[in-house]
Every structure is written in C-alpha cells, then in structure tokens.
Protein backbone atom coordinates (compact mmCIF):
# COMPACT_ATOMS: atom_id res chain seq x y z
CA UNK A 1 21.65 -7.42 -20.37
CA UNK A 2 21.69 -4.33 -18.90
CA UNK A 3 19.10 -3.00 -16.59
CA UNK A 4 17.89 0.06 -14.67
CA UNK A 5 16.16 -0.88 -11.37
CA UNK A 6 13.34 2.10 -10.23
CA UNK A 7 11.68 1.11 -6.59
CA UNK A 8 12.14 2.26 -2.89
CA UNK A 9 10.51 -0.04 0.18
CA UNK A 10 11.96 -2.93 1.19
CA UNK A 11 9.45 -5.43 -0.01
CA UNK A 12 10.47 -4.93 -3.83
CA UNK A 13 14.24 -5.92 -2.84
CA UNK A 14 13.36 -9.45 -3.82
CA UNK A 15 12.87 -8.25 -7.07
CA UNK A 16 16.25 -6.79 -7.68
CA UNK A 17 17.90 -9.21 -6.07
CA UNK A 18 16.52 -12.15 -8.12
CA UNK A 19 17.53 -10.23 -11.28
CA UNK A 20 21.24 -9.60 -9.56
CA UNK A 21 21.66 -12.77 -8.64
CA UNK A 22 20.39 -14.46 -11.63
CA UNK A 23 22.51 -12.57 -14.57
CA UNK A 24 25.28 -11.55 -12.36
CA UNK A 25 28.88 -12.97 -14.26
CA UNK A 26 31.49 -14.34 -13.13
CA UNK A 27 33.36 -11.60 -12.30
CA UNK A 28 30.78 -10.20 -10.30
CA UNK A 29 29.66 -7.96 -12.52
CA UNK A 30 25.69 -7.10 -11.86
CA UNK A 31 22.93 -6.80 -14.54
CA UNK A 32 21.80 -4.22 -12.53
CA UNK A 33 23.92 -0.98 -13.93
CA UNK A 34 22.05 1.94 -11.82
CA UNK A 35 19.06 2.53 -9.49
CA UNK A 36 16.48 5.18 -9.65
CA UNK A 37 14.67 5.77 -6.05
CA UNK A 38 13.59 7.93 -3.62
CA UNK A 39 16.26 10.37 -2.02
CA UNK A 40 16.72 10.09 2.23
CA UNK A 41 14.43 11.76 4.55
CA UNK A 42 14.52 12.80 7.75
CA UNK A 43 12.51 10.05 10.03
CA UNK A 44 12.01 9.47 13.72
CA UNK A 45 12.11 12.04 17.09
CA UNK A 46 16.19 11.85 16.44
CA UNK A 47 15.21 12.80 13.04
CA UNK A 48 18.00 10.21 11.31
CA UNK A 49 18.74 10.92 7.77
CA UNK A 50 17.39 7.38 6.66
CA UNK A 51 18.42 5.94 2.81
CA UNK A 52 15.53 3.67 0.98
CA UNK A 53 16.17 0.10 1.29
CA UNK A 54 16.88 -0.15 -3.04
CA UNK A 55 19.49 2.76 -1.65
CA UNK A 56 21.55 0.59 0.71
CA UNK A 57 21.30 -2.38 -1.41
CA UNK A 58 22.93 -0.48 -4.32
CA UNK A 59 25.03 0.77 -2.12
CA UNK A 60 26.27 -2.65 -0.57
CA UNK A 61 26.28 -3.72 -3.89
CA UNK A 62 28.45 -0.70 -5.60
CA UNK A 63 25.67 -0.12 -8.16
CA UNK A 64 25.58 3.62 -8.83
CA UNK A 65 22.28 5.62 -7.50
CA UNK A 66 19.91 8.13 -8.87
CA UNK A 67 17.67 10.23 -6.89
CA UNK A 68 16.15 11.72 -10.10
CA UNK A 69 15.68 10.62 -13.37
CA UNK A 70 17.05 13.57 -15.27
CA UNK A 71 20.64 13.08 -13.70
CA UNK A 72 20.20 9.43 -15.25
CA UNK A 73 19.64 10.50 -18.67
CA UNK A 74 22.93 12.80 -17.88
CA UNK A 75 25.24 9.69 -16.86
CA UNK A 76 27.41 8.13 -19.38
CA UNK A 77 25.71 4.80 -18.34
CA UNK A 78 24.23 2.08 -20.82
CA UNK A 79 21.18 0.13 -20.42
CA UNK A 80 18.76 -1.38 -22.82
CA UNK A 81 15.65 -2.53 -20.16
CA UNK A 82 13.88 -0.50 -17.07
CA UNK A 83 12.51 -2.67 -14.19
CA UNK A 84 9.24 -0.59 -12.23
CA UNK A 85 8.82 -1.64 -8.67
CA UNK A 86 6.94 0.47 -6.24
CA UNK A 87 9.20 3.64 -7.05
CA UNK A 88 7.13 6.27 -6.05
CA UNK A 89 6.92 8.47 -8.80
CA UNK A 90 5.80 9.14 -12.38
CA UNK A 91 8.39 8.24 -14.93
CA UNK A 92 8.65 11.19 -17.79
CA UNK A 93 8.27 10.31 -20.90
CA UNK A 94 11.43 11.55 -22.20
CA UNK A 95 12.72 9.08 -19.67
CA UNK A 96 10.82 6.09 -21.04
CA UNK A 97 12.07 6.85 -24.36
CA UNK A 98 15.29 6.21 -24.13
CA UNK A 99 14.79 2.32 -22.82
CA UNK A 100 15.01 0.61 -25.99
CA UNK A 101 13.13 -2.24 -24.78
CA UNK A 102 10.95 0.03 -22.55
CA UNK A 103 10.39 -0.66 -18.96
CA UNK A 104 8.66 -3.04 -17.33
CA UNK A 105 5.91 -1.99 -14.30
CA UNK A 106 5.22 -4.93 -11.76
CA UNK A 107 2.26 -3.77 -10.26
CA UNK A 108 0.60 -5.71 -7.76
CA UNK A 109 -3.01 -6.19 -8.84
CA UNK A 110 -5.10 -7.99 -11.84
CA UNK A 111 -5.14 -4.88 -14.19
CA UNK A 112 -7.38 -3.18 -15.10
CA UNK A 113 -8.76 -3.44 -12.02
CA UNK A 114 -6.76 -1.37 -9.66
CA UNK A 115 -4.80 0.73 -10.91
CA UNK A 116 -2.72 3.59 -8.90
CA UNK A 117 -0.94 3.55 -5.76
CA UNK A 118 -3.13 1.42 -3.25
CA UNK A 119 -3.99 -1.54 -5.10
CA UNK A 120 -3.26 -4.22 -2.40
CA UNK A 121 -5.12 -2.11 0.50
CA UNK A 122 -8.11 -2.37 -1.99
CA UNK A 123 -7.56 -5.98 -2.76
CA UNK A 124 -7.90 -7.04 0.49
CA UNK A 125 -10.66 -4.77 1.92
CA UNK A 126 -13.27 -5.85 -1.01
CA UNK A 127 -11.95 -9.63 -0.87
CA UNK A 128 -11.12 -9.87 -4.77
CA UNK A 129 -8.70 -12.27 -6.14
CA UNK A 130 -4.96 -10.77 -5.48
CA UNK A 131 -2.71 -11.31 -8.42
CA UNK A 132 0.32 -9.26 -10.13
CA UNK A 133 0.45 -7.87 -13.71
CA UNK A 134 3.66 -6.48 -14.80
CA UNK A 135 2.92 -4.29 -18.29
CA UNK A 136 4.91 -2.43 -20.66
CA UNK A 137 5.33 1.61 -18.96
CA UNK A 138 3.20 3.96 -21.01
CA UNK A 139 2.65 7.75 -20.11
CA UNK A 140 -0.84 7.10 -18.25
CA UNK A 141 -0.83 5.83 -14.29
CA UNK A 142 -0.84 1.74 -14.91
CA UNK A 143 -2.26 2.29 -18.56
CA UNK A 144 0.36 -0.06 -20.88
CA UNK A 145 -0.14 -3.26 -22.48
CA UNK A 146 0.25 -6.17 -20.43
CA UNK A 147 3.40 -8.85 -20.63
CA UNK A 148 2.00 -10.88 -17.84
CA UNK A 149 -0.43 -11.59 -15.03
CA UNK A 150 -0.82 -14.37 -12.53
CA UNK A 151 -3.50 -14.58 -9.43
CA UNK A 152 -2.99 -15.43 -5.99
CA UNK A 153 -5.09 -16.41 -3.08
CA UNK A 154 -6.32 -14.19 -0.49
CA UNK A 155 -5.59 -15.84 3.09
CA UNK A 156 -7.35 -14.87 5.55
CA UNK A 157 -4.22 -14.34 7.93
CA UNK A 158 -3.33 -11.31 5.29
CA UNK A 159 -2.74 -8.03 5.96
CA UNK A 160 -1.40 -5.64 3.55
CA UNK A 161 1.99 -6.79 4.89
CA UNK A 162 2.24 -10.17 4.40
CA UNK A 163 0.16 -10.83 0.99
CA UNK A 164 2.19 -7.28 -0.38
CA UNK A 165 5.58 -9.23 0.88
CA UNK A 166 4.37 -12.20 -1.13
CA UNK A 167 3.25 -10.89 -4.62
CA UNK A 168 6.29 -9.14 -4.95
CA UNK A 169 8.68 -12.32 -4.42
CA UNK A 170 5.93 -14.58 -6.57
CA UNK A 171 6.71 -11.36 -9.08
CA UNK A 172 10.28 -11.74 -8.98
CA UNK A 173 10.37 -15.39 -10.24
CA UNK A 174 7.81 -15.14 -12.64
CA UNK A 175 9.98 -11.93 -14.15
CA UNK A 176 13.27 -13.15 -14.39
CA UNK A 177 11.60 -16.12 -16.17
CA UNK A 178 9.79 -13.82 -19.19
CA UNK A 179 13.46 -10.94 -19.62
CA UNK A 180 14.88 -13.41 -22.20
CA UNK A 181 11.69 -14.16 -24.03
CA UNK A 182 10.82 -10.44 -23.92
CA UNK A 183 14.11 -8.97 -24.45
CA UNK A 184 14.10 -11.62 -27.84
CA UNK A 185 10.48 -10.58 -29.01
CA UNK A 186 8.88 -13.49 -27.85
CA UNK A 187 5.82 -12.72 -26.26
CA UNK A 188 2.89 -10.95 -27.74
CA UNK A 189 1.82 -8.07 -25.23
CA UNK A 190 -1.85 -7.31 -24.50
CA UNK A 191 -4.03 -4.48 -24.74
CA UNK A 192 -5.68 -3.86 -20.93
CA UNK A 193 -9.74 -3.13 -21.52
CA UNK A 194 -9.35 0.59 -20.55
CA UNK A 195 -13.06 0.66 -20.28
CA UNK A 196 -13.31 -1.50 -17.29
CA UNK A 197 -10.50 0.09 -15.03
CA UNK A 198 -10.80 0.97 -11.79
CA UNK A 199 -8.60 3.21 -9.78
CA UNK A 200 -7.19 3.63 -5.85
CA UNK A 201 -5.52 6.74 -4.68
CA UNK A 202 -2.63 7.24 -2.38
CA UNK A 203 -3.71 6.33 1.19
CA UNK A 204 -3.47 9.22 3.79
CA UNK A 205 -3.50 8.81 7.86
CA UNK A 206 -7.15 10.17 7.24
CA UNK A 207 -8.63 7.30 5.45
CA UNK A 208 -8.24 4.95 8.45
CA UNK A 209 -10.70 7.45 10.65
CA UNK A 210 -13.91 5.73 11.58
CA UNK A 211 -16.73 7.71 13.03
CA UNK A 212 -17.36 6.39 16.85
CA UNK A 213 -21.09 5.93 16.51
CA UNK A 214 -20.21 3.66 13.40
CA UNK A 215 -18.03 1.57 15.07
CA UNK A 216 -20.26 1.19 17.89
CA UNK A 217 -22.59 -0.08 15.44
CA UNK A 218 -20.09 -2.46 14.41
CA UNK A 219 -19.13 -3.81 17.42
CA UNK A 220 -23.30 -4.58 18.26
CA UNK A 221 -23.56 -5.86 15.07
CA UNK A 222 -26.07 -3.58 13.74
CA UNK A 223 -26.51 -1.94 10.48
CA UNK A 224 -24.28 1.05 8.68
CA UNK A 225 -23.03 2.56 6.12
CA UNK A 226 -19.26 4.07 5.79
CA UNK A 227 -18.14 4.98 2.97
CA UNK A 228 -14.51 4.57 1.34
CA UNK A 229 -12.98 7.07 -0.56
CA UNK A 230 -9.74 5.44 -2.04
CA UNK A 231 -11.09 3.19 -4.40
CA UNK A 232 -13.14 4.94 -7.46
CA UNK A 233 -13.84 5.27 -11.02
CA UNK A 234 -13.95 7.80 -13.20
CA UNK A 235 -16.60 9.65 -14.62
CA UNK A 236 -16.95 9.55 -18.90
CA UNK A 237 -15.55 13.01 -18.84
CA UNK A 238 -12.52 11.99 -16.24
CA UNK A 239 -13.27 14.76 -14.27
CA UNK A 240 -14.85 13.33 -11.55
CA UNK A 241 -13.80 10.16 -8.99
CA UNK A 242 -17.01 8.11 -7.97
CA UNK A 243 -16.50 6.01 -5.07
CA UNK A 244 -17.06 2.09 -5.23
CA UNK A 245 -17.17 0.72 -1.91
CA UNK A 246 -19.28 0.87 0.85
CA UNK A 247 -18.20 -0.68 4.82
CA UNK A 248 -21.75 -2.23 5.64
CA UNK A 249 -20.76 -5.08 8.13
CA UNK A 250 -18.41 -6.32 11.01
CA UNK A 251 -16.50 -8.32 8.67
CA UNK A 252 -16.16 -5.67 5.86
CA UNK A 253 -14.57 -3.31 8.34
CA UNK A 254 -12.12 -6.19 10.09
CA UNK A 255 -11.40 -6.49 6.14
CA UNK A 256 -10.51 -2.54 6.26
CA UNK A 257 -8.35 -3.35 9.50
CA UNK A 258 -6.00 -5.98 7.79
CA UNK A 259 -5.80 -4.07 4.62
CA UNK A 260 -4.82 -0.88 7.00
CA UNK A 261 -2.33 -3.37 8.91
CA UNK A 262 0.31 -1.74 9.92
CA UNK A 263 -0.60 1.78 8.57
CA UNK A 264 -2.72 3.92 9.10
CA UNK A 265 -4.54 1.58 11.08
CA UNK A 266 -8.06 2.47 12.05
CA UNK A 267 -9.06 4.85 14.60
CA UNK A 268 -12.00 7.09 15.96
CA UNK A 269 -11.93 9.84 18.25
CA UNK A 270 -13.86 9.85 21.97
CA UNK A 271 -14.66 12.05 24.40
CA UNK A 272 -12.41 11.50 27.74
CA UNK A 273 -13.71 12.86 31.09
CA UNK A 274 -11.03 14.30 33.30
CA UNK A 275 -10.70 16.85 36.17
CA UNK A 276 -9.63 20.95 35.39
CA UNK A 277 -9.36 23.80 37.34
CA UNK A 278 -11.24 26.89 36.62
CA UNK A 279 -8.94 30.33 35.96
CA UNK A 280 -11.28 31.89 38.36
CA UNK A 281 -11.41 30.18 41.29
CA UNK A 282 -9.21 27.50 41.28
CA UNK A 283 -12.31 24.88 41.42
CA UNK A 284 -12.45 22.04 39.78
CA UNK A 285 -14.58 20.96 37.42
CA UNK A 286 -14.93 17.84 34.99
CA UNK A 287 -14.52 18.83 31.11
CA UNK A 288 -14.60 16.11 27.71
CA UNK A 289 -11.28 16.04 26.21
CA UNK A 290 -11.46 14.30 22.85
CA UNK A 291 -8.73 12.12 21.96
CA UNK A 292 -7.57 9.60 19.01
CA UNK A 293 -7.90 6.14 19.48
CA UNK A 294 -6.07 3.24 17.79
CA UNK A 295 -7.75 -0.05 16.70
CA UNK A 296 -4.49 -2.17 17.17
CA UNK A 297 -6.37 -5.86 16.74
CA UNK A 298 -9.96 -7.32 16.23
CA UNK A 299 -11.44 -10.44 15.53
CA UNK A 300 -14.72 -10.54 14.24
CA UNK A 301 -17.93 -13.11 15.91
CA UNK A 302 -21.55 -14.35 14.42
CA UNK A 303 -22.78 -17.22 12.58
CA UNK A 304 -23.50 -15.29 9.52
CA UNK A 305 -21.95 -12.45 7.77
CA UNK A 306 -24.44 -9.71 8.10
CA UNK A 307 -24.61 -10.09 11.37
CA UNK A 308 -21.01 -10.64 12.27
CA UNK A 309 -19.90 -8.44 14.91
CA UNK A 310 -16.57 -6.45 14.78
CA UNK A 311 -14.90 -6.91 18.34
CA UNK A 312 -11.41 -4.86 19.42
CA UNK A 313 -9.31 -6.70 21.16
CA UNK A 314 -6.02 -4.48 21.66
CA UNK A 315 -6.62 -0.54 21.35
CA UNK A 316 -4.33 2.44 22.65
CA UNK A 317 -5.74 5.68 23.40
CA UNK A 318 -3.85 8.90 22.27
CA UNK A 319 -0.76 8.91 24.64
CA UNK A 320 -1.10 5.43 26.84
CA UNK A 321 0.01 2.29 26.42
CA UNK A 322 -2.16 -0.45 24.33
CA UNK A 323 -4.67 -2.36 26.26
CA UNK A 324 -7.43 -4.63 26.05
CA UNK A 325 -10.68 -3.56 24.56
CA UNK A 326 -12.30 -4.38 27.76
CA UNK A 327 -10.19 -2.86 29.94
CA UNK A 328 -10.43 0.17 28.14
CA UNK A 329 -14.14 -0.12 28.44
CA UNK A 330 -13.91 -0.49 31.92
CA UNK A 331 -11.28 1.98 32.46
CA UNK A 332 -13.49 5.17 30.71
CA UNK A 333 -16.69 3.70 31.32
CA UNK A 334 -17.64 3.48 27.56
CA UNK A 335 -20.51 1.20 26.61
CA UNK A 336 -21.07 0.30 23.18
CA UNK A 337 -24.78 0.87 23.30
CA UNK A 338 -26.80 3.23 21.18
C-alpha cells in the first residue's frame, strides 16, 4: 500500500495519522510515501514563515513534501492510492490520472448536498443532519461517485470547530476500515444525484457582516430578513448562483454565530461619538466615527422559535478589549430600540 496524502489544517491530521499508524511495518516504514499541501505563508505582526500542520507532520515523520502537484508527478516516487483531505486546491486531471486506484475525497457533508469549500459552516447554520461522504475524485468540485457516507448528530454545543474536529476523526476510522475492500474491488461505488446538489462557496471576512438595524431587530426579537450568500444553487444553464437561505429569527442567526465560530465571526459596524478639534479654531466639536464590532458570544431567549431573541453577551469594539454586551450598551449609550 502506498499512498499520497493531499490536506493542510490541522483537523485532517487524524486522518493521516490513522492511515500511518495503521499500515506502518515493522521497520517503520509509513504507508504514507509523500504529501501534497499548501506551501508556508507569512502569518502574524512578526510575520513568521509558518509550515501547514500536514507539513510538520511529514516533516517529523521524514515523509517527503510537495507544495505542487506537478513536482509530484516529476519525483521518482511510487504510489498506487491518493487520500483528499481539506487540501485547498483543485487536483488536475493529469494528476488524478496517474493514481491507479484514483483518489479518495473525504468531504465533510451528505453529498450532494453541499458541495464546495464551506460545507460544515452551512451544515450548521440551516440545522441539517452533519455527516461525511468520501467519493472517488473526478474533474468537477465534489462531483465523483460515492464509496461511502455516514451521518452524525448536530449538538447544539457545535461550532464549526468542534463538529469539523469530529467528522474528520469519525472519517478517519471509517476510511482505514473500507482501503482494503476498495483497494481489492470490493465495494460497488455510487452515482451522486447531480440533479439535487447544492453548493457553498469559500467564506470571506465579509460574509460574517450583519447590518446594525438587523441585529437590533434580532436582539428585540422582531421580524427580518438577511440574506446569505454562501450557500446556492445553480441555475439550468450554470451560469448563475441562486441563494438558498434566508436569516429570519434570533435563533437562525445564533445558528450563523456557531457556524462562524471562530472565524469570521459576526460583526456590524456603529457609529461612535467622540470629541475633535476643528483645523480652524482649535474648538471642539463631537463627530460619529464608525467602527467594526465583534459578536464574540450570544445566547439566544423566548419560549418559541419565532420569537426567540438573539442576545450578545461578550462583544469587542474595533480596537478595545472584549466586554459585556451591557456594558457596552452602557458605555456608548446604544439602545436596541427602533
């Protein structure tokens, strides 16, 4: 067995590591024979040159790396499966080719149903059934026939954090259970129903903005409507992306927070009121200064879920430290009344 590992972020190193530890011989020889991930990027004010976690766990593990996919068809390296976790980028089809047994794409929702890069943010923010599906890698985004799928449960403690962390290890188990009966022909794969797939796009730092006046609503428990861009279909043509979800309800957009937990968050902008002196005269004078602020925490309160109200509890404005929601309020004298 020899296997090329593609993934980045840390929560897919259960998934190489199960596979490692499970084949590895007695000489210490790894099933793993090369990664594929993302090369190191500058992070951080002391701008670090920072390595992927699958990076430093190669490299702990002497497993040679690949920061792009032509230099592995270059090596002299041997492999005969591909292993798809979270990698971060589309996989030519040149490169796909030359897997004999193909590779294998856990990806972390019940396909169809959301496909593309954000499929656990839109998991949890419409409350559908979490699950994994790990398919055979085709030359469309999440588009190949199916090997496996299992569900989950949705907790309601989960943010994209913890029920991500969790998929992936319930994924690694049920993965290095189905290699052998794969790699020996064993199980019949399964065509997805293309016509019912849905689709999520990469989440940006703008997606987690929410217009003040709608979370005011929120917070009073009053109607709205906010639309969400990152889950869609497509049009018959393809050409367009139609949006399928609607925020209409305290709950739906404490649903948006956990699925946004721990990035981007949500946040608004507001209007500050402090003290500037004129270039004339030197007077002073009291001007609006708009200015981001985080949603750190919320809880949500009512005895029915229309009217459930969506209540902060820790927020930070744009350069201070996090406080209370109603210190805040107190603090800049902002009511939540319309």
């Amino acid at each position: 067995m020899k296997i090329v590992f593609f993934g980045t972020p840390e929560y897919v190193l259960s998934v190489i590591d199960q596979i490692h530890r499970k084949w590895q011989d007695n000489k210490g020889n790894s099933p793993i024979v090369a990664v594929v991930t993302q090369p190191p990027k500058i992070t951080g004010r002391k701008k670090i040159l920072t390595y992927s976690p699958v990076d430093n766990w190669a490299h702990k593990h002497k497993i040679p790396i690949f920061f792009d996919t032509n230099k592995l068809l270059e090596s002299k390296l041997e492999w005969n499966l591909g292993i798809l976790a979270a990698y971060g980028q589309i996989i030519p089809q040149d490169v796909i080719n030359a897997f004999p047994k193909g590779i294998l794409n856990i990806h972390p929702s019940i396909l169809p149903e959301f496909r593309g890069a954000s499929p656990i943010q839109a998991i949890i923010a419409t409350e559908k059934i979490p699950g994994v599906t790990i398919i055979k890698l085709d030359n469309l985004m999440d588009h190949g026939p199916i090997v496996s799928q299992f569900a989950d449960e949705l907790l309601e403690s989960d943010t994209l954090d913890t029920l991500r962390t969790r998929l992936f290890q319930r994924a690694s188990q049920v993965l290095i259970n189905l290699i052998p009966a794969y790699l020996n022909n064993k199980i019949n794969l399964k065509e997805q129903n293309h016509s019912q797939a849905t689709y999520t796009k990469l989440i940006r730092k703008e997606d987690g903005y929410i217009p003040f006046d709608i979370l005011q609503k929120a917070i009073n428990g009053k109607k709205f409507k906010l639309q969400i861009e990152f889950i869609y279909k497509r049009s018959k043509d393809g050409k367009k992306r139609i949006p399928l979800h609607q925020i209409k309800s305290g709950k739906q957009l404490h649903n948006l927070l956990k699925a946004f937990t721990p990035w981007p968050g949500l946040w608004t902008t507001i209007k500050i009121p402090s003290k500037s002196k004129e270039e004339t005269n030197g007077n002073e004078k009291i001007v609006n200064t708009e200015k981001r602020l985080k949603i750190l925490t919320a809880h949500i309160e009512g005895k029915n879920e229309k009217s459930y109200k969506f209540v902060p509890d820790l927020v930070q404005l744009e350069g201070k430290k996090a406080v209370g929601w109603n210190q805040f309020e107190k603090a800049y004298l902002i009511k939540s009344k319309l």
